[in-house]
C-alpha atoms as a PDB file:
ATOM      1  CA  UNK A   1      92.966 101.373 124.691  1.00  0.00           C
ATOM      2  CA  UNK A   2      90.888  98.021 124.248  1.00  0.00           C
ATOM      3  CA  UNK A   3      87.791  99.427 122.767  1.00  0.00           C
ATOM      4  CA  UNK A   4      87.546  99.642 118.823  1.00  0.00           C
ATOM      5  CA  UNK A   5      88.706 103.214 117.277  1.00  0.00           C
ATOM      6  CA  UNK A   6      85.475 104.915 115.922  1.00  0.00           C
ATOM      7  CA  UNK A   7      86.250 106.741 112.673  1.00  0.00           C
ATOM      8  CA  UNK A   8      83.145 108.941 111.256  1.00  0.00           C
ATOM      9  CA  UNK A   9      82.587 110.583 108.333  1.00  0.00           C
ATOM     10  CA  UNK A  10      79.342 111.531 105.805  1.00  0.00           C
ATOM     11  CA  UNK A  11      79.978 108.684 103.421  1.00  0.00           C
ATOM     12  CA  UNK A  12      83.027 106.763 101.907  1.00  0.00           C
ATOM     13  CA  UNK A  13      85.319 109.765 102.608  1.00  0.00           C
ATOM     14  CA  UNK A  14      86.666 109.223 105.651  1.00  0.00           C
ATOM     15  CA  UNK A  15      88.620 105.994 104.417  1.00  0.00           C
ATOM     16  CA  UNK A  16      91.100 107.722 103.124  1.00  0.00           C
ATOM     17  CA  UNK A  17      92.092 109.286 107.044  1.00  0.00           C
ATOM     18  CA  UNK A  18      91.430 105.342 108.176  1.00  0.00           C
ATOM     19  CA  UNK A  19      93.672 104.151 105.457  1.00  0.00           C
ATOM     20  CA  UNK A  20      96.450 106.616 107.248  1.00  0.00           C
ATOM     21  CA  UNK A  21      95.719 105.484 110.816  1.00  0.00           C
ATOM     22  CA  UNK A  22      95.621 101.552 109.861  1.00  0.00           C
ATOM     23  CA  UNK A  23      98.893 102.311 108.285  1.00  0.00           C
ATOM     24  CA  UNK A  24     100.891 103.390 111.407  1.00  0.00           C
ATOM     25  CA  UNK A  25      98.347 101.169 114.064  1.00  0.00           C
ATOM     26  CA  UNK A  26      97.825  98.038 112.360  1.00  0.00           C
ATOM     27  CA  UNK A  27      96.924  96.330 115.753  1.00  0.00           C
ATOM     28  CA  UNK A  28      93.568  97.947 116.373  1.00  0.00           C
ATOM     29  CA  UNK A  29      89.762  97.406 116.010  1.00  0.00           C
ATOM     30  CA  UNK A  30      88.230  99.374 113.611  1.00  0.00           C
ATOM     31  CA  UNK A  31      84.575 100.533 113.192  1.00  0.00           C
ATOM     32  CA  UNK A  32      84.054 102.724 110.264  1.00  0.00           C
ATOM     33  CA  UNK A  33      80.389 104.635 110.868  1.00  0.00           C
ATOM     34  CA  UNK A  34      79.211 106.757 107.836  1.00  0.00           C
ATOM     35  CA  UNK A  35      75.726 108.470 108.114  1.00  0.00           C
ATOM     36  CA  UNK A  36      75.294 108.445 104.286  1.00  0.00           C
ATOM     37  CA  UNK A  37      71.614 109.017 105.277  1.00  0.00           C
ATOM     38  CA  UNK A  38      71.777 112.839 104.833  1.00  0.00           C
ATOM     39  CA  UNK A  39      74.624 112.869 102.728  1.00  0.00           C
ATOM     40  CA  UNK A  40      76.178 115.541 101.961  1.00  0.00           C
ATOM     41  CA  UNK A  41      76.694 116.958 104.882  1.00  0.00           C
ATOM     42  CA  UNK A  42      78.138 120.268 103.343  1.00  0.00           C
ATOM     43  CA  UNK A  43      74.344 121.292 102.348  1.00  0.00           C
ATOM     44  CA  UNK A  44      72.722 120.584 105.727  1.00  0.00           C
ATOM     45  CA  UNK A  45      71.638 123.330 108.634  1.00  0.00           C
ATOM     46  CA  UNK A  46      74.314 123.984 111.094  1.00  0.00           C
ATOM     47  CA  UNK A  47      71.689 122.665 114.518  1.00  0.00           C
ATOM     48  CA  UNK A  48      70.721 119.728 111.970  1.00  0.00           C
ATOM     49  CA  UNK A  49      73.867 118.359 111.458  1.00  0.00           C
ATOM     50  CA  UNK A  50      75.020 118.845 115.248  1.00  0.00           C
ATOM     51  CA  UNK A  51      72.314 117.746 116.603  1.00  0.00           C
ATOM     52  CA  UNK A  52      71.942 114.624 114.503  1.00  0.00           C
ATOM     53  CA  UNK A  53      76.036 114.066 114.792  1.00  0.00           C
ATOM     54  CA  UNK A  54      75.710 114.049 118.366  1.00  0.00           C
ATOM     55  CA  UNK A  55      72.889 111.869 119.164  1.00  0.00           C
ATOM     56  CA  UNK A  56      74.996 109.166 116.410  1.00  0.00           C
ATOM     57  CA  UNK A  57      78.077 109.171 117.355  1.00  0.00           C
ATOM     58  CA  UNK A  58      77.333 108.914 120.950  1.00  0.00           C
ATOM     59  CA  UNK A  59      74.692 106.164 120.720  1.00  0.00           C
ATOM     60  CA  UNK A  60      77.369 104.421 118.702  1.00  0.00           C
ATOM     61  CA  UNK A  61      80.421 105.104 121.308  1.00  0.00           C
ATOM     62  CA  UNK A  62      78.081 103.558 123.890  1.00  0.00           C
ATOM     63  CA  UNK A  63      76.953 100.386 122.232  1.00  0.00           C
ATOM     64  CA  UNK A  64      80.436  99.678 120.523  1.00  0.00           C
ATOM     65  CA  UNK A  65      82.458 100.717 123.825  1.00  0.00           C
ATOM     66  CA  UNK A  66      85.084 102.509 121.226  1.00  0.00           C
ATOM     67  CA  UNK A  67      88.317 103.938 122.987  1.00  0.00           C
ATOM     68  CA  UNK A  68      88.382 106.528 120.942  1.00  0.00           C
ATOM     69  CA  UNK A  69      86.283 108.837 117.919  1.00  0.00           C
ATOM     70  CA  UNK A  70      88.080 110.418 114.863  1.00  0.00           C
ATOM     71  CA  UNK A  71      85.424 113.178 113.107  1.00  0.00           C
ATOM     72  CA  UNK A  72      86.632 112.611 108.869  1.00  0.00           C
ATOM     73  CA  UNK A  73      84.775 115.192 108.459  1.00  0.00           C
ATOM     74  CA  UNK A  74      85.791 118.677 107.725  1.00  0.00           C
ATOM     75  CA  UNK A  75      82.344 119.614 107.526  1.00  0.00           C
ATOM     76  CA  UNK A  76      81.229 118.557 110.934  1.00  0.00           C
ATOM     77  CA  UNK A  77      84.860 119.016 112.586  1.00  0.00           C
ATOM     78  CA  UNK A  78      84.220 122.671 111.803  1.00  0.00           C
ATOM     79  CA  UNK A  79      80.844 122.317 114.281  1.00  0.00           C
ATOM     80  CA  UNK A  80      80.664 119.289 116.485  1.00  0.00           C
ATOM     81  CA  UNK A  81      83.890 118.747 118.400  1.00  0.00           C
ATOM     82  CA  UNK A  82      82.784 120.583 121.359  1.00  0.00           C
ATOM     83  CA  UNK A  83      79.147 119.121 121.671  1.00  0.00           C
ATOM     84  CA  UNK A  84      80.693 115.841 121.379  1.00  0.00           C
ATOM     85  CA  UNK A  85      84.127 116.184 123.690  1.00  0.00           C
ATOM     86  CA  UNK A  86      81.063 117.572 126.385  1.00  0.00           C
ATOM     87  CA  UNK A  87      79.184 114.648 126.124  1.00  0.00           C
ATOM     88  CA  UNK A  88      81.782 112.014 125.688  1.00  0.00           C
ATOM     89  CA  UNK A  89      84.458 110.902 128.360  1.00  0.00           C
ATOM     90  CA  UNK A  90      87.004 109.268 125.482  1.00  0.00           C
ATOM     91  CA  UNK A  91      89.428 110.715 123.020  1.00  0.00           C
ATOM     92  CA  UNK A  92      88.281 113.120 120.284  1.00  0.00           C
ATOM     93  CA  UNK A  93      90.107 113.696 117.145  1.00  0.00           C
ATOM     94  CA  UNK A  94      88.596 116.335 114.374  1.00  0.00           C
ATOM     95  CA  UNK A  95      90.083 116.927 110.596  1.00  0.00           C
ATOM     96  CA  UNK A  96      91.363 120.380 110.081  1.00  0.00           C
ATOM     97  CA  UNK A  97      92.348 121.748 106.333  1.00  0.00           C
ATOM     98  CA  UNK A  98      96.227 121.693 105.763  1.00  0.00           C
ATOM     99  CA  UNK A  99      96.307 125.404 105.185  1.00  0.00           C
ATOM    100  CA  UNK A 100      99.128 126.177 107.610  1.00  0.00           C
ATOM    101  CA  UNK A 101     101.098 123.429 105.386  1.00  0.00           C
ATOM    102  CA  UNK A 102      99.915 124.659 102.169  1.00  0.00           C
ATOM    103  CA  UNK A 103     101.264 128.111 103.115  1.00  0.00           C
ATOM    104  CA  UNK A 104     104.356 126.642 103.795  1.00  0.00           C
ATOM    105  CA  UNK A 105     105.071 124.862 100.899  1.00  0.00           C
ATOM    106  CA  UNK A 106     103.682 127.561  98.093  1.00  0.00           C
ATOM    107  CA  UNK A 107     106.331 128.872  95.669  1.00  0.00           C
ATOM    108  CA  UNK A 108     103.959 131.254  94.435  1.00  0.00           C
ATOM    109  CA  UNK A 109     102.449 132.491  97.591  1.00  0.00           C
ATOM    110  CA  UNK A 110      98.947 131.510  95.867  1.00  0.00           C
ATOM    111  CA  UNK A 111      97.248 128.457  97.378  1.00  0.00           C
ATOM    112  CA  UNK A 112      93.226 127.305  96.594  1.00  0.00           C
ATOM    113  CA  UNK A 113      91.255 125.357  99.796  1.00  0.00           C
ATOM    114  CA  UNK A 114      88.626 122.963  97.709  1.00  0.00           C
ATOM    115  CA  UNK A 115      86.196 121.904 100.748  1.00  0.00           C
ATOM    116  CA  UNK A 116      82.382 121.730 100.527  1.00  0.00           C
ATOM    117  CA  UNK A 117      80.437 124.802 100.507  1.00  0.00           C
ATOM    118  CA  UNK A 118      79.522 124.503 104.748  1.00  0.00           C
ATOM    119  CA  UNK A 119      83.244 124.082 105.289  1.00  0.00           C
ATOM    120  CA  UNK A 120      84.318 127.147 102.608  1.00  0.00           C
ATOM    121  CA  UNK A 121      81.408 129.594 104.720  1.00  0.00           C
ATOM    122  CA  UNK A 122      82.262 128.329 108.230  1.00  0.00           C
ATOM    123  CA  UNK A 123      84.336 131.039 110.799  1.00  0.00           C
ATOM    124  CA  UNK A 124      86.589 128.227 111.455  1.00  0.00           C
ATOM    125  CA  UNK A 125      87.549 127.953 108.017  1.00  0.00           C
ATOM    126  CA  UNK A 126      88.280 131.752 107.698  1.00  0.00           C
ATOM    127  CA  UNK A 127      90.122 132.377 110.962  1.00  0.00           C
ATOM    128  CA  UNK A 128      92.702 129.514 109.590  1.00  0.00           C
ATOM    129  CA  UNK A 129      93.392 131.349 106.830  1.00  0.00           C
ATOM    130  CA  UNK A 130      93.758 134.696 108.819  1.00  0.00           C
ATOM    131  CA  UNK A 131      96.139 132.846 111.264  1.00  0.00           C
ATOM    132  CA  UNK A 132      98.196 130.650 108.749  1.00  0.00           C
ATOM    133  CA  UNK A 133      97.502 132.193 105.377  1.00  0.00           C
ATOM    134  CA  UNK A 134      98.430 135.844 105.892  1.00  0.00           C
ATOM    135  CA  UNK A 135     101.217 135.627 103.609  1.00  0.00           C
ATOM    136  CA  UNK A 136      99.229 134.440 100.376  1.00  0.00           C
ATOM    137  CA  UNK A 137      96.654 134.875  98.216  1.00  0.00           C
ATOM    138  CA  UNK A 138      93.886 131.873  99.199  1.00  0.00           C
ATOM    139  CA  UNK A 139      91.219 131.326  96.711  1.00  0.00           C
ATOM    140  CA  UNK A 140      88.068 129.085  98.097  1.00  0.00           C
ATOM    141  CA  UNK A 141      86.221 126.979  96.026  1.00  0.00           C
ATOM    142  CA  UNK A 142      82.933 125.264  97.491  1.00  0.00           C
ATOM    143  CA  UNK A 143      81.503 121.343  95.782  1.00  0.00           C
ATOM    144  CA  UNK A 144      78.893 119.024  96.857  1.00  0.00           C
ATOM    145  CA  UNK A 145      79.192 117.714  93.811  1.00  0.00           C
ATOM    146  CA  UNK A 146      82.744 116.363  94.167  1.00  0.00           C
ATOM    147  CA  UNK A 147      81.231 114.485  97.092  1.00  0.00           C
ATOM    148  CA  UNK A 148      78.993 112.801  95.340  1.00  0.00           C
ATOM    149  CA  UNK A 149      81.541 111.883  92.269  1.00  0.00           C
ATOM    150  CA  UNK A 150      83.931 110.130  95.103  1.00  0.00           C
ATOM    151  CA  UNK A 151      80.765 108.311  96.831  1.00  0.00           C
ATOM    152  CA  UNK A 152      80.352 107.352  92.870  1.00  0.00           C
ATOM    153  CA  UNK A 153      83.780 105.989  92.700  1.00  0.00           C
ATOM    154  CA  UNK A 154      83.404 103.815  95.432  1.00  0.00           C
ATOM    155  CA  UNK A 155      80.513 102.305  93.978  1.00  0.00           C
ATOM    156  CA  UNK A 156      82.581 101.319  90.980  1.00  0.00           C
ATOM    157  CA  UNK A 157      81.522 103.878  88.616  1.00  0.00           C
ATOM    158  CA  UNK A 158      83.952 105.768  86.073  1.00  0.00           C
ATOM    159  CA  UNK A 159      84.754 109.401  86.745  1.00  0.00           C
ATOM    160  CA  UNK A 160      85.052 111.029  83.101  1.00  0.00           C
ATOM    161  CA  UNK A 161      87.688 114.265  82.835  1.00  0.00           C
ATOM    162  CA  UNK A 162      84.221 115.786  81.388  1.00  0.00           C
ATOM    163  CA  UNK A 163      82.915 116.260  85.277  1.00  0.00           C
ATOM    164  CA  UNK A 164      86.335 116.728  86.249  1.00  0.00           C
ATOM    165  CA  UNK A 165      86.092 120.048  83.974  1.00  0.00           C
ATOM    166  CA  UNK A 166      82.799 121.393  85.271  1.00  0.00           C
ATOM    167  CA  UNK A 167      83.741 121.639  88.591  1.00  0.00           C
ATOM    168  CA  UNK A 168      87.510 122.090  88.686  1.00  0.00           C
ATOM    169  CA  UNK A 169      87.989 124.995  85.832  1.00  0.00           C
ATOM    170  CA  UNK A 170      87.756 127.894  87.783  1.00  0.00           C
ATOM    171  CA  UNK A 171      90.582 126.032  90.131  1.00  0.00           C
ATOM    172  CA  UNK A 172      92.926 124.863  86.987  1.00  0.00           C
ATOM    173  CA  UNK A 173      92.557 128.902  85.562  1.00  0.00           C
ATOM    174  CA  UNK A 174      93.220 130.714  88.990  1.00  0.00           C
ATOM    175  CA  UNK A 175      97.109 130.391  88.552  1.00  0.00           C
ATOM    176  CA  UNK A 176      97.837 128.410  92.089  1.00  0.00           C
ATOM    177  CA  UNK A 177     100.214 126.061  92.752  1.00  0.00           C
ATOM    178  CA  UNK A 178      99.290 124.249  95.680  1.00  0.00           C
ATOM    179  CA  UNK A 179      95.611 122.975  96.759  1.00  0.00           C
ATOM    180  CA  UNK A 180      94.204 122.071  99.858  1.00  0.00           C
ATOM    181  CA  UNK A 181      91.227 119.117  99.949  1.00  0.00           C
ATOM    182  CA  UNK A 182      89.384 120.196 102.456  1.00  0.00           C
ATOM    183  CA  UNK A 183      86.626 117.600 102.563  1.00  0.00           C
ATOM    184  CA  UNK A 184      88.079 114.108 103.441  1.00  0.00           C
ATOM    185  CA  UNK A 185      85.665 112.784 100.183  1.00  0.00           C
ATOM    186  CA  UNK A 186      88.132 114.258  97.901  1.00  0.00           C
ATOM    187  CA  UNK A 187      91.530 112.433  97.831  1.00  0.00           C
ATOM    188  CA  UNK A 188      89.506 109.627  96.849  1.00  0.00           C
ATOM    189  CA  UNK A 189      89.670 111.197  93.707  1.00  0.00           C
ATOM    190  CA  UNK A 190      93.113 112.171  93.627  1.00  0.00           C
ATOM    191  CA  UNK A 191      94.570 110.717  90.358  1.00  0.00           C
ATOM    192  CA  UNK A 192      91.639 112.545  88.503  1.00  0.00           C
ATOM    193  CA  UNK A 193      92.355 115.839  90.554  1.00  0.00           C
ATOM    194  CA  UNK A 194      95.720 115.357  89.634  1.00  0.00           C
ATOM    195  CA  UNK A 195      95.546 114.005  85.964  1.00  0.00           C
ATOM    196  CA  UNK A 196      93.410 117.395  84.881  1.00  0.00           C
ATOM    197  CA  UNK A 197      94.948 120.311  87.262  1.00  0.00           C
ATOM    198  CA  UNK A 198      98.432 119.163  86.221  1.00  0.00           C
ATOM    199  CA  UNK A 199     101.629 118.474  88.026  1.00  0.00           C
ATOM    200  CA  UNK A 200     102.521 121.861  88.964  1.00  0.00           C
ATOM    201  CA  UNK A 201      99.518 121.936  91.578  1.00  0.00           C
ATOM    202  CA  UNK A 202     100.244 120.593  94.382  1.00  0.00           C
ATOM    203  CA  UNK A 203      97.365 118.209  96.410  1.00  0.00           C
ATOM    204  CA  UNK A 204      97.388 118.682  99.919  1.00  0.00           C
ATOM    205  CA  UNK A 205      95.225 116.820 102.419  1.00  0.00           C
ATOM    206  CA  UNK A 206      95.371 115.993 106.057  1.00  0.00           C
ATOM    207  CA  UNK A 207      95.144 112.416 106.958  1.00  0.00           C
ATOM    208  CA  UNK A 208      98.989 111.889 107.705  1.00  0.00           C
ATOM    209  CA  UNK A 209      98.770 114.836 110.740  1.00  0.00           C
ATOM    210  CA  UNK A 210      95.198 112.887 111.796  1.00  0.00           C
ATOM    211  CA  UNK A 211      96.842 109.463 112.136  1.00  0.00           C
ATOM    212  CA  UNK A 212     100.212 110.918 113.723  1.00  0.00           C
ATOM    213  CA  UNK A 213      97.390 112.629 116.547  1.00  0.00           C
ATOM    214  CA  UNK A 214      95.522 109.143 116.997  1.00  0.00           C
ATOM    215  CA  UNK A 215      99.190 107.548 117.262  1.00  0.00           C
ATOM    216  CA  UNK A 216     100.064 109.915 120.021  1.00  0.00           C
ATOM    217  CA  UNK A 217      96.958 109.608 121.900  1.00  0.00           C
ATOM    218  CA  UNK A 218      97.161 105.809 121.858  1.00  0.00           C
ATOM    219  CA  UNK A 219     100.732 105.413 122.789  1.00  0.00           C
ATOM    220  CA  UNK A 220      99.763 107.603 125.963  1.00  0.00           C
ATOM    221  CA  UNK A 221      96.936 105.492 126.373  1.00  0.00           C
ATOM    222  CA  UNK A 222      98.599 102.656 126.287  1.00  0.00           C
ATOM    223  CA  UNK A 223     101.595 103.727 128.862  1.00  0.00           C
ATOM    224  CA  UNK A 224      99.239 104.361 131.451  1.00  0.00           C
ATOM    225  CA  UNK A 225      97.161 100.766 131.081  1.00  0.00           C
ATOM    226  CA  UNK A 226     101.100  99.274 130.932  1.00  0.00           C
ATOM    227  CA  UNK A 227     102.383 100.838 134.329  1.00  0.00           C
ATOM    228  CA  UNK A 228      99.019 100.590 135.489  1.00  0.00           C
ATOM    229  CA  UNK A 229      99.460  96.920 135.135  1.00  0.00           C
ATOM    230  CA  UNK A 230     102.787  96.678 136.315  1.00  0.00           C
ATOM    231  CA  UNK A 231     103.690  94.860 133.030  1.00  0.00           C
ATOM    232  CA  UNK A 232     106.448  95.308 130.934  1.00  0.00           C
ATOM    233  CA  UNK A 233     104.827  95.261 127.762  1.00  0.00           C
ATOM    234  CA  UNK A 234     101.753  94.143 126.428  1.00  0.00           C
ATOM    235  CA  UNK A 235     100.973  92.275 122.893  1.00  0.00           C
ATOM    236  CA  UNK A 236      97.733  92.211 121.753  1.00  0.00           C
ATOM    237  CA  UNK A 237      97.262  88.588 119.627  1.00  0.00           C
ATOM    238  CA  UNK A 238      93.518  88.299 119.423  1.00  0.00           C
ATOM    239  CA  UNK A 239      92.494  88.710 115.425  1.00  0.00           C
ATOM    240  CA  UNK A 240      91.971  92.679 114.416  1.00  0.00           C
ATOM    241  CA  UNK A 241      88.600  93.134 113.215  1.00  0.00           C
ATOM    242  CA  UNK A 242      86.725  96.209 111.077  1.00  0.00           C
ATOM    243  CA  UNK A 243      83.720  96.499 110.774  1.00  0.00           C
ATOM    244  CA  UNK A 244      81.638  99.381 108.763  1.00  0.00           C
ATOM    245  CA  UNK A 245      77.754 100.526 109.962  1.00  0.00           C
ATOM    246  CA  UNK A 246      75.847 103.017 107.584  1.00  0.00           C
ATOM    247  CA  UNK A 247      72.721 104.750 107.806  1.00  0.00           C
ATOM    248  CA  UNK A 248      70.585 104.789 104.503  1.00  0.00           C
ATOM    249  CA  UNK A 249      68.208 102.548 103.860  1.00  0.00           C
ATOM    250  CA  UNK A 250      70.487 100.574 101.701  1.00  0.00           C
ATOM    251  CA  UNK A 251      73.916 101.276  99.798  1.00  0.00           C
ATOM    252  CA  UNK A 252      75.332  99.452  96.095  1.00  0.00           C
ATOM    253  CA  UNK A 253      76.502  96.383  95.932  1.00  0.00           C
ATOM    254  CA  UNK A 254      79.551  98.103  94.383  1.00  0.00           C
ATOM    255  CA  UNK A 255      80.247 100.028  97.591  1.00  0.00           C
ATOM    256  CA  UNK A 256      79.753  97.099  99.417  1.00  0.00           C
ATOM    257  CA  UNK A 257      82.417  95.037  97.205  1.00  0.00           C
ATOM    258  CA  UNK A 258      85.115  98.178  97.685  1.00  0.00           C
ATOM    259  CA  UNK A 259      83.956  97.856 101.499  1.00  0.00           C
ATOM    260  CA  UNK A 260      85.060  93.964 101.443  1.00  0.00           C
ATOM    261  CA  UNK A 261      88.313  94.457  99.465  1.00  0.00           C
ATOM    262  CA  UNK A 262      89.413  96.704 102.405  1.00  0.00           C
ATOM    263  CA  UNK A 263      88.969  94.311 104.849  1.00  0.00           C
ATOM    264  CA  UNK A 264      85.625  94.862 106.302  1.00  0.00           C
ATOM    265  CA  UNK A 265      84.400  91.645 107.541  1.00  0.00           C
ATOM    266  CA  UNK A 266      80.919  93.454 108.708  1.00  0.00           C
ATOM    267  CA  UNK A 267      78.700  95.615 106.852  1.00  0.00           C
ATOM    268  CA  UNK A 268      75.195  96.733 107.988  1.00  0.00           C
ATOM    269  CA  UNK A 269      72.882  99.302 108.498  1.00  0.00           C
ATOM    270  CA  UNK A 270      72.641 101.078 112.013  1.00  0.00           C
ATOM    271  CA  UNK A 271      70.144 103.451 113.932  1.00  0.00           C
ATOM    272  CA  UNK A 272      70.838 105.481 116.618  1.00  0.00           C
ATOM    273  CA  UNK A 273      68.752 104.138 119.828  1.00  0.00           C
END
């Protein structure tokens, strides 16, 4: 694969599943595409947010030539990974909730899946739970505003355990002992999760099983361009570049400092054509 590896979310929350992915393939391009435009996504229509996904993410595919797309959404994962694996002829890779892990792992039998709300109401959502949460008791608990607090974060602002309270009581109360973060915004506020649930709750997410799927899909990738070739092995020396394109009119100069620190070297605002 010698086209850049598109990862797409709603806003900042999508680095944490890029963090993963850079982790185990350091030797890629990377273009990081958030449409913080109509964040947050977990508020919009259902046609809305495919429709305006689609016509993105494929302008974007096309003028970046990427090899392959990775949806950090678990909002629009639940919705758009059919429209787009129709219209586009590379590699699609969607975030799904760690419930069938969470079930595995609970002591108690009594696991909590914190998502936004249009992730926490979709069919997809449920029928994971039906398939690989029969054996507990799953309590759902719907935030836009925990979205917000992480795009906050990013933009160098301090979360206080004040906000933490108003929209994580009803999850410290309800007795669980592991939780899932479905919405990819959320372990970017981990350590404040963490600090007020308490160490007996254990935080789930699932950016290790998306970066072990982009691995895979790579590595197969790559095999076939190798024998292809008729070359033994191929290294890849030219200098790694990431790049990150957002939608809004403009974002914080904060944001745009955390953007820098990770190693974006571009940062500008796109449209689709």
């Amino acid at each position: 694969m010698s086209g850049p590896i598109l990862v797409f979310d709603s806003g900042i929350g999508g680095l944490s599943i890029l963090d993963e992915i850079r982790q185990v393939l350091p030797n890629k391009d990377y273009c990081y595409l958030f449409d913080n435009a109509r964040l947050p996504y977990g508020e919009l229509e259902e046609e809305i947010l495919i429709d305006g996904c689609r016509a993105l993410i494929t302008t974007m595919v096309k003028r970046l030539e990427a090899s392959l797309v990775v949806i950090a959404c678990n909002t629009a994962s639940t919705l758009v990974l059919p429209e787009l694996r129709g219209a586009l002829n590379i590699p699609v890779v969607g975030v799904v909730p760690a419930i069938k892990p969470a079930a595995a792992v609970s002591k108690k039998r009594h696991i909590g899946v914190l998502a936004t709300p249009g992730t926490i109401r979709r069919p997809y959502t449920h029928e994971l739970i039906e398939k690989f949460g029969g054996n507990c008791k799953v309590e759902l608990y719907g935030s836009s505003e925990l979205v917000l607090l992480s795009e906050r974060k990013a933009a160098g602002y301090q979360i206080s355990r004040a906000e933490m309270d108003h929209i994580l009581k009803p999850v410290k109360l309800s007795g669980i002992d592991t939780l899932v973060l479905g919405c990819t915004h959320f372990p970017m506020l981990k350590a404040e999760i963490k600090d007020y649930l308490g160490k007996d709750v254990l935080l789930l997410d699932s950016a290790k099983a998306v970066a072990a799927r982009v691995t895979s899909l790579c590595q197969s990738a790559d095999e076939v361009r190798v024998r292809d070739s008729m070359v033994v092995t191929v290294i890849e020396q030219s200098k790694k570049e990431m790049t990150a394109l957002y939608t809004a009119k403009e974002i914080e100069g904060g944001l745009k400092n955390t953007l820098a620190k990770i190693g974006f070297s571009k940062i500008e605002r796109v449209q689709p054509d």
